[in-house]
PDB file of N, CA and C in Angstrom:
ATOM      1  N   UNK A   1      -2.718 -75.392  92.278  1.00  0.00           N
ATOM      2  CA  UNK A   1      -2.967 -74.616  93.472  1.00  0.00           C
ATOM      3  C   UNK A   1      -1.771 -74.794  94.414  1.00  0.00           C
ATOM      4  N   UNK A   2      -1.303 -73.554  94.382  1.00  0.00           N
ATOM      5  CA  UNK A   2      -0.016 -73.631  95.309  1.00  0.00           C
ATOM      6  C   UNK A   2      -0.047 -72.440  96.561  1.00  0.00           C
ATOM      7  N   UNK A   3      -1.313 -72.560  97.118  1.00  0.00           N
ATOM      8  CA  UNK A   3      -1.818 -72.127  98.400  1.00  0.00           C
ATOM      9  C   UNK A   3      -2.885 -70.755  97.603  1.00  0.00           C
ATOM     10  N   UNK A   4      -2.419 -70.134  96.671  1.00  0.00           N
ATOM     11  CA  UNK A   4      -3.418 -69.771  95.739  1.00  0.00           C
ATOM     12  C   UNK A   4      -3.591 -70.157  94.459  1.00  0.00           C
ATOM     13  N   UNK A   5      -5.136 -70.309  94.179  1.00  0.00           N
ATOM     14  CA  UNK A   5      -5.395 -70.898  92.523  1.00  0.00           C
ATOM     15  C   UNK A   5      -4.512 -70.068  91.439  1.00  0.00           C
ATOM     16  N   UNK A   6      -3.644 -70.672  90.364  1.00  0.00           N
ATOM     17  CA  UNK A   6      -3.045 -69.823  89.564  1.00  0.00           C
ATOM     18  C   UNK A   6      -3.393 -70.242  88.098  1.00  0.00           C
ATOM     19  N   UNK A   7      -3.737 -69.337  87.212  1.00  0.00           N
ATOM     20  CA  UNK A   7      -3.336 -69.740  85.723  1.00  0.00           C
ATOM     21  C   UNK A   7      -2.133 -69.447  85.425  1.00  0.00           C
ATOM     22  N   UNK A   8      -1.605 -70.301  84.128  1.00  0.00           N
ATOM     23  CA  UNK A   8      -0.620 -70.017  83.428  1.00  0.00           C
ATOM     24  C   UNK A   8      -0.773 -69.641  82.344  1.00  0.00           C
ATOM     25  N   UNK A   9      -0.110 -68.932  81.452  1.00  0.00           N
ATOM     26  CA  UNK A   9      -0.558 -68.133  79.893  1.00  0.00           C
ATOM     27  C   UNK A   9       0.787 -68.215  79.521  1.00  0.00           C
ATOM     28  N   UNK A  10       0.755 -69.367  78.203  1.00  0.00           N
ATOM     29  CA  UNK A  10       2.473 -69.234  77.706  1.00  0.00           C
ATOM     30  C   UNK A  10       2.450 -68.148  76.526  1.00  0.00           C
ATOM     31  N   UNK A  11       3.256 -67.316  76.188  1.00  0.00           N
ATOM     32  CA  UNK A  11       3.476 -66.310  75.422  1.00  0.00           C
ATOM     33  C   UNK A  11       4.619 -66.239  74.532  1.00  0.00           C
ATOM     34  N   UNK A  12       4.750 -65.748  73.334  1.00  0.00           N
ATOM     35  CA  UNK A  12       5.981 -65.633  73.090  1.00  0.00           C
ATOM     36  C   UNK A  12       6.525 -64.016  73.011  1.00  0.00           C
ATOM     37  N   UNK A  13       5.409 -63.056  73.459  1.00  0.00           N
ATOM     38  CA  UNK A  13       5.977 -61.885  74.122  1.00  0.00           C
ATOM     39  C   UNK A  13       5.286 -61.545  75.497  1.00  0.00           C
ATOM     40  N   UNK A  14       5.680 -62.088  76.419  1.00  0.00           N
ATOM     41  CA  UNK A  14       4.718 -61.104  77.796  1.00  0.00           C
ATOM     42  C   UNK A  14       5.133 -59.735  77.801  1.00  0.00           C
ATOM     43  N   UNK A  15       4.110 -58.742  78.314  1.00  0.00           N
ATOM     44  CA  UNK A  15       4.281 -57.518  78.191  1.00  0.00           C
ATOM     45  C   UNK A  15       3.380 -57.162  79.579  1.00  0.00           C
ATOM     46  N   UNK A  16       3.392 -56.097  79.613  1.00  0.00           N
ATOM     47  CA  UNK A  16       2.466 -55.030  80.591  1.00  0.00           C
ATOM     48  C   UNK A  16       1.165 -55.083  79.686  1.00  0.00           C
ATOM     49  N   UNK A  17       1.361 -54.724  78.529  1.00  0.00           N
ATOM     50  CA  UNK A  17      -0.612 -54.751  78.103  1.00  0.00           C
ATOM     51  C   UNK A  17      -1.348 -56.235  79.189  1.00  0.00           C
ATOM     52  N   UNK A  18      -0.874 -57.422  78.889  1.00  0.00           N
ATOM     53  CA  UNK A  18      -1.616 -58.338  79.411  1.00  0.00           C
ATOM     54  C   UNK A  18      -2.086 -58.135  80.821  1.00  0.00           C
ATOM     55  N   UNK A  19      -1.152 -57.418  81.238  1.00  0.00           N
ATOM     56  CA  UNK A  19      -1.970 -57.105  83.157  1.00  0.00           C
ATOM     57  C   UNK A  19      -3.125 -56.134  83.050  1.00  0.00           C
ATOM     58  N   UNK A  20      -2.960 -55.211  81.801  1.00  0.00           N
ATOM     59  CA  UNK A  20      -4.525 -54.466  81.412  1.00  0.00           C
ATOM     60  C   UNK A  20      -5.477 -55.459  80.950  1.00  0.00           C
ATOM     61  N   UNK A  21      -5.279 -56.435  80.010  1.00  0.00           N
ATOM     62  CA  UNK A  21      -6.166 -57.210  79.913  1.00  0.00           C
ATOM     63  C   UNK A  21      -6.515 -58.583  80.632  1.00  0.00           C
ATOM     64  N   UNK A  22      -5.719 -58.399  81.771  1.00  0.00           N
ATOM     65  CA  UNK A  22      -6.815 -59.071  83.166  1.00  0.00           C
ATOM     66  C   UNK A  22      -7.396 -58.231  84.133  1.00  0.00           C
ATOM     67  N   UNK A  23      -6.903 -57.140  84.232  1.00  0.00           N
ATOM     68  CA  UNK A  23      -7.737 -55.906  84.599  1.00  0.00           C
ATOM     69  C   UNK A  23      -9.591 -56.102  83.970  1.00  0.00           C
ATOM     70  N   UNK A  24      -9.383 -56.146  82.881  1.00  0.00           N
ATOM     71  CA  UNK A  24     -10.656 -56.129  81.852  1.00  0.00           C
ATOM     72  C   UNK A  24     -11.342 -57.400  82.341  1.00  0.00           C
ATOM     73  N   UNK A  25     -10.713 -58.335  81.683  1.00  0.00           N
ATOM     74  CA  UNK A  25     -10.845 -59.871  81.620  1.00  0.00           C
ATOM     75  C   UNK A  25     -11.964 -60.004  83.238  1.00  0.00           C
ATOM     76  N   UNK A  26     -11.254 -59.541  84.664  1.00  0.00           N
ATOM     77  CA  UNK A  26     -11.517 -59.470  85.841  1.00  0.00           C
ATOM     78  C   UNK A  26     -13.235 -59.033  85.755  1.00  0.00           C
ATOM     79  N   UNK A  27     -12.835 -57.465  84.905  1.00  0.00           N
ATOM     80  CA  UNK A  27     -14.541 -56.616  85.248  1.00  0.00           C
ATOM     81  C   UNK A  27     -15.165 -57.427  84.388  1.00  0.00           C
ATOM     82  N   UNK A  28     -15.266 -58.233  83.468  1.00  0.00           N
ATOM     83  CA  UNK A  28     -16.238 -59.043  82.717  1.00  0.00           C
ATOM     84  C   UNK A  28     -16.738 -60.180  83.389  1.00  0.00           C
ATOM     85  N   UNK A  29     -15.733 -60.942  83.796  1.00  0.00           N
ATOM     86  CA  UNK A  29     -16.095 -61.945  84.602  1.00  0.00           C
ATOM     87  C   UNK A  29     -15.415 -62.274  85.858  1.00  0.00           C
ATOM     88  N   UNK A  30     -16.277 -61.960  86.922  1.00  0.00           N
ATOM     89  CA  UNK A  30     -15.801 -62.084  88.528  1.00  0.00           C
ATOM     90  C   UNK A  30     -14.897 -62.900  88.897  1.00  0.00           C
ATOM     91  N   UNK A  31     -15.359 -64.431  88.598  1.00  0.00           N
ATOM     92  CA  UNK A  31     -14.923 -66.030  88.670  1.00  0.00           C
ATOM     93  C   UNK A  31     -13.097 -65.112  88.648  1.00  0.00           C
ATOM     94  N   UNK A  32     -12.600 -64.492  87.615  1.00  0.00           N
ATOM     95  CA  UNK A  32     -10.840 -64.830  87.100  1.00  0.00           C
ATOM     96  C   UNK A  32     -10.726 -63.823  88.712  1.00  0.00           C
ATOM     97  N   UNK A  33     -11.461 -63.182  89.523  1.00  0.00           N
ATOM     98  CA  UNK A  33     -10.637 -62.676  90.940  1.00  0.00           C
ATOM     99  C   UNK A  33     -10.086 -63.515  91.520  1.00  0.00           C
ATOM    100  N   UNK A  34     -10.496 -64.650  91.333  1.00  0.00           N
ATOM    101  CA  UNK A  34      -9.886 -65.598  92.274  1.00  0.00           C
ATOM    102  C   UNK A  34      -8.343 -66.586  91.916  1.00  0.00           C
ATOM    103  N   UNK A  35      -8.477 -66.188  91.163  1.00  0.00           N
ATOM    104  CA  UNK A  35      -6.929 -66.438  90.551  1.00  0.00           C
ATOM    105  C   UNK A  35      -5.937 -65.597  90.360  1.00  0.00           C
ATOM    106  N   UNK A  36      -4.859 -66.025  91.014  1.00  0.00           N
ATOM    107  CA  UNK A  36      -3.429 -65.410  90.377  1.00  0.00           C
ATOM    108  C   UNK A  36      -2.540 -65.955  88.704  1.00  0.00           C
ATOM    109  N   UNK A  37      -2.832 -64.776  88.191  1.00  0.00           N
ATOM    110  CA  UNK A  37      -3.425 -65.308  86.041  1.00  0.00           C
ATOM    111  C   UNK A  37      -1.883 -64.914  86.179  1.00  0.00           C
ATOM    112  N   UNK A  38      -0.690 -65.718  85.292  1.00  0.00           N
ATOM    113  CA  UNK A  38       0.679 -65.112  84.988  1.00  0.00           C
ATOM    114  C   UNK A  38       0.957 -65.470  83.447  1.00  0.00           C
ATOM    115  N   UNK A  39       1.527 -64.402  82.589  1.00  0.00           N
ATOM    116  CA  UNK A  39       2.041 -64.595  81.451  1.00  0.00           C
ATOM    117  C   UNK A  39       3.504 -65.409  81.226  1.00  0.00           C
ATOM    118  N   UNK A  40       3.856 -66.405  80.971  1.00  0.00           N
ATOM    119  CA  UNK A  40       5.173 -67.271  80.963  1.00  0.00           C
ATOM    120  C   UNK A  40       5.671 -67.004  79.353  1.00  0.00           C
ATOM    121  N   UNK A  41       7.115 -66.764  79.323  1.00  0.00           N
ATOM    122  CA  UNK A  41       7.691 -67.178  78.172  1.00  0.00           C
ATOM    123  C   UNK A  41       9.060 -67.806  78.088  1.00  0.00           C
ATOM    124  N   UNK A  42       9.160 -68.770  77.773  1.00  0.00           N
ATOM    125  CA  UNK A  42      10.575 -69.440  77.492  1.00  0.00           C
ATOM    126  C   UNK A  42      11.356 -68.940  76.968  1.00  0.00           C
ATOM    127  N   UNK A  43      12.228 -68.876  77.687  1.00  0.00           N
ATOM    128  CA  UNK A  43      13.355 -67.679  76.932  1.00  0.00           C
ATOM    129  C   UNK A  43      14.439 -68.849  75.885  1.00  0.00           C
ATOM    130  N   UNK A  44      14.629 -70.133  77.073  1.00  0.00           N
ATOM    131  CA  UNK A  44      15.921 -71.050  76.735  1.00  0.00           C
ATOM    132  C   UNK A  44      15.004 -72.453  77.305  1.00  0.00           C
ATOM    133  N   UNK A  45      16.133 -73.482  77.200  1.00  0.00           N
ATOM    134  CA  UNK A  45      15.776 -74.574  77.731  1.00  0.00           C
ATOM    135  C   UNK A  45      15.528 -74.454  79.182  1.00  0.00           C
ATOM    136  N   UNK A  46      16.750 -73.630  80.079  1.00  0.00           N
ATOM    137  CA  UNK A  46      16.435 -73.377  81.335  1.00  0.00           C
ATOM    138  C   UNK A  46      16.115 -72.546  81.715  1.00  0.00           C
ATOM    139  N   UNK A  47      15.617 -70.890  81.149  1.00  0.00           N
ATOM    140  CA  UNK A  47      15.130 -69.968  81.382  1.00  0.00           C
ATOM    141  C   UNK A  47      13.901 -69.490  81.026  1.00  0.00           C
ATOM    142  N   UNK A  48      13.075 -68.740  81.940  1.00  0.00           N
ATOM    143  CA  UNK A  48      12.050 -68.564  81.438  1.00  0.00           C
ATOM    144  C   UNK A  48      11.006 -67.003  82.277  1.00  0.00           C
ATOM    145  N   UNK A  49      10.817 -66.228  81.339  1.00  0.00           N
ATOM    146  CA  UNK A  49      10.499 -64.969  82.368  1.00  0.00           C
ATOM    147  C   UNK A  49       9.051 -65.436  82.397  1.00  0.00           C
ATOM    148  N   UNK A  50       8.206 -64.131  83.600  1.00  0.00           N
ATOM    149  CA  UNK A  50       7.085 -64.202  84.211  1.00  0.00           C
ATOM    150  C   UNK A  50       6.833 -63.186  84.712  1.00  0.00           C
ATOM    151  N   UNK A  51       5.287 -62.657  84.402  1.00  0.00           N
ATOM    152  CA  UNK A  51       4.746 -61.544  84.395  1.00  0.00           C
ATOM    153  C   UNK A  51       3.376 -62.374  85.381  1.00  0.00           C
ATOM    154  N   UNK A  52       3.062 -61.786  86.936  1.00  0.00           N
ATOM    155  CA  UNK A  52       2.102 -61.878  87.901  1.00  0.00           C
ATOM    156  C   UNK A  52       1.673 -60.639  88.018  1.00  0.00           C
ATOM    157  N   UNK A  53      -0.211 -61.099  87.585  1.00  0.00           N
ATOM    158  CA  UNK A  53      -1.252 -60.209  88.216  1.00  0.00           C
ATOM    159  C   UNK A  53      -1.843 -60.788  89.069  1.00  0.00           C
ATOM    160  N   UNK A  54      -1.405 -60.454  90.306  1.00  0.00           N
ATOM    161  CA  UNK A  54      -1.453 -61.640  91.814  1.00  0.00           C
ATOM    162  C   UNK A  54      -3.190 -61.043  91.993  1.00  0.00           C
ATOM    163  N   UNK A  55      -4.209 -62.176  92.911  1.00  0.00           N
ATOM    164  CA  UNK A  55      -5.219 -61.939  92.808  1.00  0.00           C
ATOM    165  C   UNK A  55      -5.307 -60.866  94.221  1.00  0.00           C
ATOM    166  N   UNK A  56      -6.464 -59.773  94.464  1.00  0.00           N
ATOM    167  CA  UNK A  56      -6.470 -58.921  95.612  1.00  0.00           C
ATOM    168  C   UNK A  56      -5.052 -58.022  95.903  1.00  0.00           C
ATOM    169  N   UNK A  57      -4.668 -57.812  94.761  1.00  0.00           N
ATOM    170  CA  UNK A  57      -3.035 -57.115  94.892  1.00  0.00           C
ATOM    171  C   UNK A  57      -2.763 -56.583  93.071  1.00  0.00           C
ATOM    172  N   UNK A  58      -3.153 -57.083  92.275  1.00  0.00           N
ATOM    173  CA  UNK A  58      -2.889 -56.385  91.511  1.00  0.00           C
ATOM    174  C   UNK A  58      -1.608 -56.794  90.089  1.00  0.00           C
ATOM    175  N   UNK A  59      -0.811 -56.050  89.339  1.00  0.00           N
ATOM    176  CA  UNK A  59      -0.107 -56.500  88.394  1.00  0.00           C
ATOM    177  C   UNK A  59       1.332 -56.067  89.871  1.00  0.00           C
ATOM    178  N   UNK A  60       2.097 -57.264  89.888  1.00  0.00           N
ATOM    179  CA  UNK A  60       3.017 -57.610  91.177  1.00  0.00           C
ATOM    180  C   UNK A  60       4.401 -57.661  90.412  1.00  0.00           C
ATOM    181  N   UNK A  61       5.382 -57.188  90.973  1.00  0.00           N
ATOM    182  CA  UNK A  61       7.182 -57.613  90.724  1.00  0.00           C
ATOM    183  C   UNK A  61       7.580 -58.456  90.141  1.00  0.00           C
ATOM    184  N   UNK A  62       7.137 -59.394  91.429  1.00  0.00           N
ATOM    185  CA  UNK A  62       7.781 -61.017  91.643  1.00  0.00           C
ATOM    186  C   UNK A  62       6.520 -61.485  92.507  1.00  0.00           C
ATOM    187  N   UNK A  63       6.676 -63.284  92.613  1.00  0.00           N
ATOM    188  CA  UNK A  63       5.586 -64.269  92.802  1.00  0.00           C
ATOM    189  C   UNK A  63       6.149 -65.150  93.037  1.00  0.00           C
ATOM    190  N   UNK A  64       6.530 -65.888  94.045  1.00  0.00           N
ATOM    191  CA  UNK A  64       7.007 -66.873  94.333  1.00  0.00           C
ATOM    192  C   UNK A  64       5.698 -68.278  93.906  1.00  0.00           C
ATOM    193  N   UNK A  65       5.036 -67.464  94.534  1.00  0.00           N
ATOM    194  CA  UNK A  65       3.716 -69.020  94.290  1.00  0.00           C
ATOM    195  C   UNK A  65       3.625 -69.209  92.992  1.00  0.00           C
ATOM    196  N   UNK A  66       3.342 -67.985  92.065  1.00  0.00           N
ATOM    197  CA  UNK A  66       3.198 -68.261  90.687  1.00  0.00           C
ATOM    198  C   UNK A  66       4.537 -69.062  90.228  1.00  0.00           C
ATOM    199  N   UNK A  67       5.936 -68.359  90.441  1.00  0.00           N
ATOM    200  CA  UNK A  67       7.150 -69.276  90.309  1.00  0.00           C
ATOM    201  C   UNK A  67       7.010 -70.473  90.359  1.00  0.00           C
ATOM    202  N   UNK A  68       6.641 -70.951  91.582  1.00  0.00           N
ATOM    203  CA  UNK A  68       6.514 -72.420  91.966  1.00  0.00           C
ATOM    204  C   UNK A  68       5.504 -73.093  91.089  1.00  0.00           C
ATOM    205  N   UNK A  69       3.915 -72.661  90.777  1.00  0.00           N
ATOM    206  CA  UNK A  69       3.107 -73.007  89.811  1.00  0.00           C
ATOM    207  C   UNK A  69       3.919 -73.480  88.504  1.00  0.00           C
ATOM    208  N   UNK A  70       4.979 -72.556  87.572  1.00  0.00           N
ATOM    209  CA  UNK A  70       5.294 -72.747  86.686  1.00  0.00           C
ATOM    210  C   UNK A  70       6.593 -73.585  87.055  1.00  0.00           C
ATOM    211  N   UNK A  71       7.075 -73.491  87.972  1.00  0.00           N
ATOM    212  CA  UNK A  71       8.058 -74.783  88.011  1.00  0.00           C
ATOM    213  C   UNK A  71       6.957 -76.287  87.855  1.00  0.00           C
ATOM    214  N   UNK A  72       5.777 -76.824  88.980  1.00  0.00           N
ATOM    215  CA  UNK A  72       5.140 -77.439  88.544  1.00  0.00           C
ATOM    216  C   UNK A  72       4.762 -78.115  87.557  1.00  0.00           C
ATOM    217  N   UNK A  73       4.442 -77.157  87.058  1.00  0.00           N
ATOM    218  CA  UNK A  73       3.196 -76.753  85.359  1.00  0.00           C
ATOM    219  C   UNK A  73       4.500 -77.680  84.231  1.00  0.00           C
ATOM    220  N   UNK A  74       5.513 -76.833  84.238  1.00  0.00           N
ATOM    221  CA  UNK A  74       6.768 -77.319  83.430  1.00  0.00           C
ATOM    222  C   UNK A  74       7.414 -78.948  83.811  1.00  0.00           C
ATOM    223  N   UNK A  75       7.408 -79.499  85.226  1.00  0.00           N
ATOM    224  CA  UNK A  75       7.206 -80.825  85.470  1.00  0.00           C
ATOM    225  C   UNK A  75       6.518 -81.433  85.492  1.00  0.00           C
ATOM    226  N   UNK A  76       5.548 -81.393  85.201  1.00  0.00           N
ATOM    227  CA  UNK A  76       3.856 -82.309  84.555  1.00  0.00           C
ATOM    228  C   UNK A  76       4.632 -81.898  83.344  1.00  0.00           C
ATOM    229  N   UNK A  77       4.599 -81.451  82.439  1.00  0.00           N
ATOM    230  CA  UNK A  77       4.360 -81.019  81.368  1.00  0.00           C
ATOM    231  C   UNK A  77       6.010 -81.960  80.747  1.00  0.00           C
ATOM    232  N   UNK A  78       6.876 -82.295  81.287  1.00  0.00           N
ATOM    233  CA  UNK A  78       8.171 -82.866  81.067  1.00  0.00           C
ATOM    234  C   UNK A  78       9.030 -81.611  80.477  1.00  0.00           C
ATOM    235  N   UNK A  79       8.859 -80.290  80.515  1.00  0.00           N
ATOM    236  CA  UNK A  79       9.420 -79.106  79.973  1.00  0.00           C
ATOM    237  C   UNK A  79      10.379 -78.840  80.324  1.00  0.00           C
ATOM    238  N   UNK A  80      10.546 -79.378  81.814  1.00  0.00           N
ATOM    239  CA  UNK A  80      11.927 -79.683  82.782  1.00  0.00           C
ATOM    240  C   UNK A  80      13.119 -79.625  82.412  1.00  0.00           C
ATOM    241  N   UNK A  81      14.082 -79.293  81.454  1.00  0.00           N
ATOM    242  CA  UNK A  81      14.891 -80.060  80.911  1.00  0.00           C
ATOM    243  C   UNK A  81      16.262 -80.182  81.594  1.00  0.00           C
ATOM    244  N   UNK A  82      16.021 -79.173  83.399  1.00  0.00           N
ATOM    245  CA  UNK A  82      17.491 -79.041  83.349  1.00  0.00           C
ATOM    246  C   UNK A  82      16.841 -79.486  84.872  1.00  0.00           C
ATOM    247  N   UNK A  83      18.087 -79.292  86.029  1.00  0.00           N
ATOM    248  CA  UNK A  83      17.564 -79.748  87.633  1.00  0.00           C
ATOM    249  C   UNK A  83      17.381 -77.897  87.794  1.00  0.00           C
ATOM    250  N   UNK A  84      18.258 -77.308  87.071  1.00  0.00           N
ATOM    251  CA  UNK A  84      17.705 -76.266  87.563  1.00  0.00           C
ATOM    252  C   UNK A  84      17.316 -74.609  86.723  1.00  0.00           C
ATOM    253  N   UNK A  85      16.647 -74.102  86.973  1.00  0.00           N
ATOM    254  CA  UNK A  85      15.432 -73.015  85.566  1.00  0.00           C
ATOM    255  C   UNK A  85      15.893 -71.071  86.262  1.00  0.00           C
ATOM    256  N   UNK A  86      16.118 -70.893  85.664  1.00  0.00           N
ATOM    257  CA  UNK A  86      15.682 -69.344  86.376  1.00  0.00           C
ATOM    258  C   UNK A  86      14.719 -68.680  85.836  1.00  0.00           C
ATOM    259  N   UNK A  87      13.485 -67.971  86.456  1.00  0.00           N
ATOM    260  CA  UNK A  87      12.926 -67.420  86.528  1.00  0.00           C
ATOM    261  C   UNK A  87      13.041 -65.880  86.434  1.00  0.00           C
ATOM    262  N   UNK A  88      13.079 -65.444  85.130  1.00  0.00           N
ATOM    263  CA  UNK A  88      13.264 -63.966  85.128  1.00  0.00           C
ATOM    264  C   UNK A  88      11.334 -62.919  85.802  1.00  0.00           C
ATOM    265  N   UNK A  89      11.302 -62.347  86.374  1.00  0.00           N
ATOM    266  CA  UNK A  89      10.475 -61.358  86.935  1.00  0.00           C
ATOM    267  C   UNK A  89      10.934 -60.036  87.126  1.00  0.00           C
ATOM    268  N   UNK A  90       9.716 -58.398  86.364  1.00  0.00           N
ATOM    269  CA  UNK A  90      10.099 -57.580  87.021  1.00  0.00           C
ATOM    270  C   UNK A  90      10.940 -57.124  87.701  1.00  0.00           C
ATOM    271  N   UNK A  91      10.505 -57.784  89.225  1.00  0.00           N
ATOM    272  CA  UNK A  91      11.143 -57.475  90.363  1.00  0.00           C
ATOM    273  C   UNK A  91      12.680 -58.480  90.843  1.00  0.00           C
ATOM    274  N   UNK A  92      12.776 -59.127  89.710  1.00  0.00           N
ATOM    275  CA  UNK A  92      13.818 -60.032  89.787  1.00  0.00           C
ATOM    276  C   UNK A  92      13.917 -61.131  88.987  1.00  0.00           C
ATOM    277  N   UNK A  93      14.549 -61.971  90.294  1.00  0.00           N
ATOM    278  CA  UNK A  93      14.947 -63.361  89.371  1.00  0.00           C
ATOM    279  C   UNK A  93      14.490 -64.312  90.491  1.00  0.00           C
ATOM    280  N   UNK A  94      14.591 -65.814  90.124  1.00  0.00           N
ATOM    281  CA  UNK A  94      14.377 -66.721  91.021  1.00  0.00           C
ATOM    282  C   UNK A  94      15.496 -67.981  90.536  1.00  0.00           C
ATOM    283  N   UNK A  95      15.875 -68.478  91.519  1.00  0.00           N
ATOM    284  CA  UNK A  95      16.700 -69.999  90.496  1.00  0.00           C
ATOM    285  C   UNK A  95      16.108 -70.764  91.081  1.00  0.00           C
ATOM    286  N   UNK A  96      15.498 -71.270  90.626  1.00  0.00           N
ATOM    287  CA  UNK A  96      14.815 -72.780  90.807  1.00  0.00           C
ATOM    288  C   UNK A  96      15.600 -74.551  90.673  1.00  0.00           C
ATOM    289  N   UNK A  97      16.182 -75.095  92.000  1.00  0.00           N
ATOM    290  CA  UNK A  97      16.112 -76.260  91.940  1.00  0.00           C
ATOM    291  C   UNK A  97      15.258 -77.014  92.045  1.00  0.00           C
ATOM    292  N   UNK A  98      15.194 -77.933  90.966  1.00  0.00           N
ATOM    293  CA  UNK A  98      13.924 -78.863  91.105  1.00  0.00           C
ATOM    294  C   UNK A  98      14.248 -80.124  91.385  1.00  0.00           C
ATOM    295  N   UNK A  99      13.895 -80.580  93.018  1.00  0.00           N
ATOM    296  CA  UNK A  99      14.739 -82.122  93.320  1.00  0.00           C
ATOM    297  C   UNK A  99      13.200 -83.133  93.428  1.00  0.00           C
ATOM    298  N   UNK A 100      12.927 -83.761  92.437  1.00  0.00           N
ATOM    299  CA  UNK A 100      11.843 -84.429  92.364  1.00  0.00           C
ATOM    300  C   UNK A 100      10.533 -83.736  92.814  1.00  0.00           C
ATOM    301  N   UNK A 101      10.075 -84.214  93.610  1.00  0.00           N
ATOM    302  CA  UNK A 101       8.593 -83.553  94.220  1.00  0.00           C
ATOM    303  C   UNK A 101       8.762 -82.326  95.232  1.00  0.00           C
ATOM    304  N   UNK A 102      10.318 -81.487  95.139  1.00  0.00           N
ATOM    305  CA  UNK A 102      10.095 -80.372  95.998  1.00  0.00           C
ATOM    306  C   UNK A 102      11.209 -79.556  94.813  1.00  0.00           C
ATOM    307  N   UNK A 103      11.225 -78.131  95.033  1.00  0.00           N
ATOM    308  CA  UNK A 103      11.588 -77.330  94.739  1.00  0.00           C
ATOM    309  C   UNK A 103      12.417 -75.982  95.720  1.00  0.00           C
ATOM    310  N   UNK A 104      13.894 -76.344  95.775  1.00  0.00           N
ATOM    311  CA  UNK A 104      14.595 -75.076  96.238  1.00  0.00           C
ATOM    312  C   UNK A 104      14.511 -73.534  95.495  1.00  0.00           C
ATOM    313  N   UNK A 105      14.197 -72.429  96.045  1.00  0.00           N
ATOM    314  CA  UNK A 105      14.435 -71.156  95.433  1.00  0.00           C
ATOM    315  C   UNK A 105      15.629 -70.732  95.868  1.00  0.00           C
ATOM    316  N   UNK A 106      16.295 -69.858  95.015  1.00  0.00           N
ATOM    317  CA  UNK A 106      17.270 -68.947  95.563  1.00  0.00           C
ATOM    318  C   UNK A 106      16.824 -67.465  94.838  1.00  0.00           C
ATOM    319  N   UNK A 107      16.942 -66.602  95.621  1.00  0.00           N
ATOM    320  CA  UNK A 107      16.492 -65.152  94.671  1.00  0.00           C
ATOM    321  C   UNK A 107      17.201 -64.088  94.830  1.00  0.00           C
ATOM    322  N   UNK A 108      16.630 -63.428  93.910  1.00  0.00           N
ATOM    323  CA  UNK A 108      17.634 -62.136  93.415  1.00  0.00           C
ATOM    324  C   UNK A 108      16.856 -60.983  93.089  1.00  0.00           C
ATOM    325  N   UNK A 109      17.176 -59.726  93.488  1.00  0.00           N
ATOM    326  CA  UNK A 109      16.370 -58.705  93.350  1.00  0.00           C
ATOM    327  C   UNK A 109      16.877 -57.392  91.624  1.00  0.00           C
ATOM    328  N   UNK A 110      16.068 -57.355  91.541  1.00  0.00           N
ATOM    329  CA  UNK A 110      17.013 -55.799  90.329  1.00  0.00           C
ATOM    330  C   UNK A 110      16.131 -54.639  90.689  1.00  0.00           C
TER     331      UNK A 110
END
């Protein structure tokens, strides 16, 4: 929880179908509204794209919170491998420094 509840979904293709099937996922069961659900795939050791269906908003660009979730998610997880990851999104990019228990962004639009 990084000011909203998020799942993570690692993939080895994220696509646009998956924002239809939290669309679905949503009308079956209420409970997933309350989450911002994102598809992750590792591209490299330090790269990694991301697909956000932000909750009360819909299938989204870019996500900083979700960003930050999967920076997280990837430091629990020791997936970390570099100080710093970029984040490919839609609506952009993110570079992620990760200095122990905080995280710098820098971003980029396409």
């Amino acid at each position: 929880d990084v000011g909203n509840p998020h799942i993570l979904i690692n993939s080895e293709k994220p696509n646009l179908q998956f924002l239809e099937y939290v669309k679905d996922l949503q009308t079956k069961d209420s409970s997933f509204l309350d989450f911002n659900i994102s598809q992750y795939k590792k591209i490299s050791k330090n790269k990694f794209e991301l697909l956000t269906f932000e909750r009360g908003v819909g299938p989204t660009p870019a996500c900083s919170s979700a960003a930050l979730a999967l920076c997280n998610y990837l430091n629990i997880l020791g997936e970390a491998y570099s100080e710093s990851i970029e984040i490919i999104m839609p609506g952009g990019y993110l570079k992620a420094d990760l200095m122990g228990d905080k995280v710098k962004f820098c971003a980029g639009v396409s």
